[in-house]
Protein backbone atom coordinates (compact mmCIF):
# COMPACT_ATOMS: atom_id res chain seq x y z
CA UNK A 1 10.82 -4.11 6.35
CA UNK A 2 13.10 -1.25 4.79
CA UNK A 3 11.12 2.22 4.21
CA UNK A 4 12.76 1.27 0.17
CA UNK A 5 11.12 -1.91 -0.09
CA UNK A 6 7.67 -0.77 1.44
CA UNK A 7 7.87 2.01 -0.63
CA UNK A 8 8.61 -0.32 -4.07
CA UNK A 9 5.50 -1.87 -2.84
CA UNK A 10 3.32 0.81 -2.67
CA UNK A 11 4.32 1.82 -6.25
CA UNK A 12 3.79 -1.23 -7.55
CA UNK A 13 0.49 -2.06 -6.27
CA UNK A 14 -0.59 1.36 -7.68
CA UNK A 15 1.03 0.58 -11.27
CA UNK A 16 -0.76 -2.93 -10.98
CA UNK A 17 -4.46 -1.45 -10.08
CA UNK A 18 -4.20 0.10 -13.15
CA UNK A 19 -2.81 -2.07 -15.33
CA UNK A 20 -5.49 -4.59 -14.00
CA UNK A 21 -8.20 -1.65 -14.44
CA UNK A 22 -6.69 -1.08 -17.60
CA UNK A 23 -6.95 -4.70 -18.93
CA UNK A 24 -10.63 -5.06 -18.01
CA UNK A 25 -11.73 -2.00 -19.99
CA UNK A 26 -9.27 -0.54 -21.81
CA UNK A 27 -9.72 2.53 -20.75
CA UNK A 28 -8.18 5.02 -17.90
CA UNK A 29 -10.71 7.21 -16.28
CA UNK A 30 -10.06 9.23 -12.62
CA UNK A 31 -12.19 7.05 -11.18
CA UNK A 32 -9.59 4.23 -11.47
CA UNK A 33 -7.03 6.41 -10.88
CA UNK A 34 -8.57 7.55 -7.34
CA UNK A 35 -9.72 3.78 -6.82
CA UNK A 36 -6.05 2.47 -7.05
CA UNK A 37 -4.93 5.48 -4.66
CA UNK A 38 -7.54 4.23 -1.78
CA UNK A 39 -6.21 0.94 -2.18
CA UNK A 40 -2.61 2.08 -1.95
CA UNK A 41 -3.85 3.72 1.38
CA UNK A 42 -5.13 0.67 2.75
CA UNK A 43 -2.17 -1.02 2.14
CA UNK A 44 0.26 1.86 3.66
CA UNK A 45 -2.05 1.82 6.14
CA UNK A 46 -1.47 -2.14 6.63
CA UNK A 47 2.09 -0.99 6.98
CA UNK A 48 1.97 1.32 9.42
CA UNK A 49 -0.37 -1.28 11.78
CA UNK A 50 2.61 -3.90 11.40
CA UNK A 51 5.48 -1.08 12.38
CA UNK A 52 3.27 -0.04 15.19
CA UNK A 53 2.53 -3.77 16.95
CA UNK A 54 6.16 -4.43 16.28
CA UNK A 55 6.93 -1.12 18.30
CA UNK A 56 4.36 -1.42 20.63
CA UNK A 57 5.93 -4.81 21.42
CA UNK A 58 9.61 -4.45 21.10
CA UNK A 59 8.40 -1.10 23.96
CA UNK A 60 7.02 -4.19 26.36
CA UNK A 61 9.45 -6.23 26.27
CA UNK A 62 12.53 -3.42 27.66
CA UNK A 63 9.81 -2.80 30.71
């Protein structure tokens, strides 16, 4: 996946926490705010687990 698109991702996950967030209680506190950035991590982290198998594997298969 291109860094662009994972990127757009990441964005729009965060923008759709807190709309979600924002829909339930119509309100924004930094509790949200901190909440949607943990679960941008885990996905980014998601991310980086997927480059590094394909990696990892591409790496066994020249050997």
């Amino acid at each position: 996946m291109k860094l662009k698109k994972m990127l757009s991702n990441l964005i729009s996950s965060f923008l759709m926490g807190l709309f979600i967030y924002y829909a339930l209680t119509q309100t924004i506190t930094w509790g949200a705010v901190l909440a949607c950035l943990a679960a941008v991590g885990f996905v980014a982290l998601g991310y980086l687990a997927a480059y590094a198998f394909k990696r990892n594997r591409k790496n066994a298969v020249k050997s």
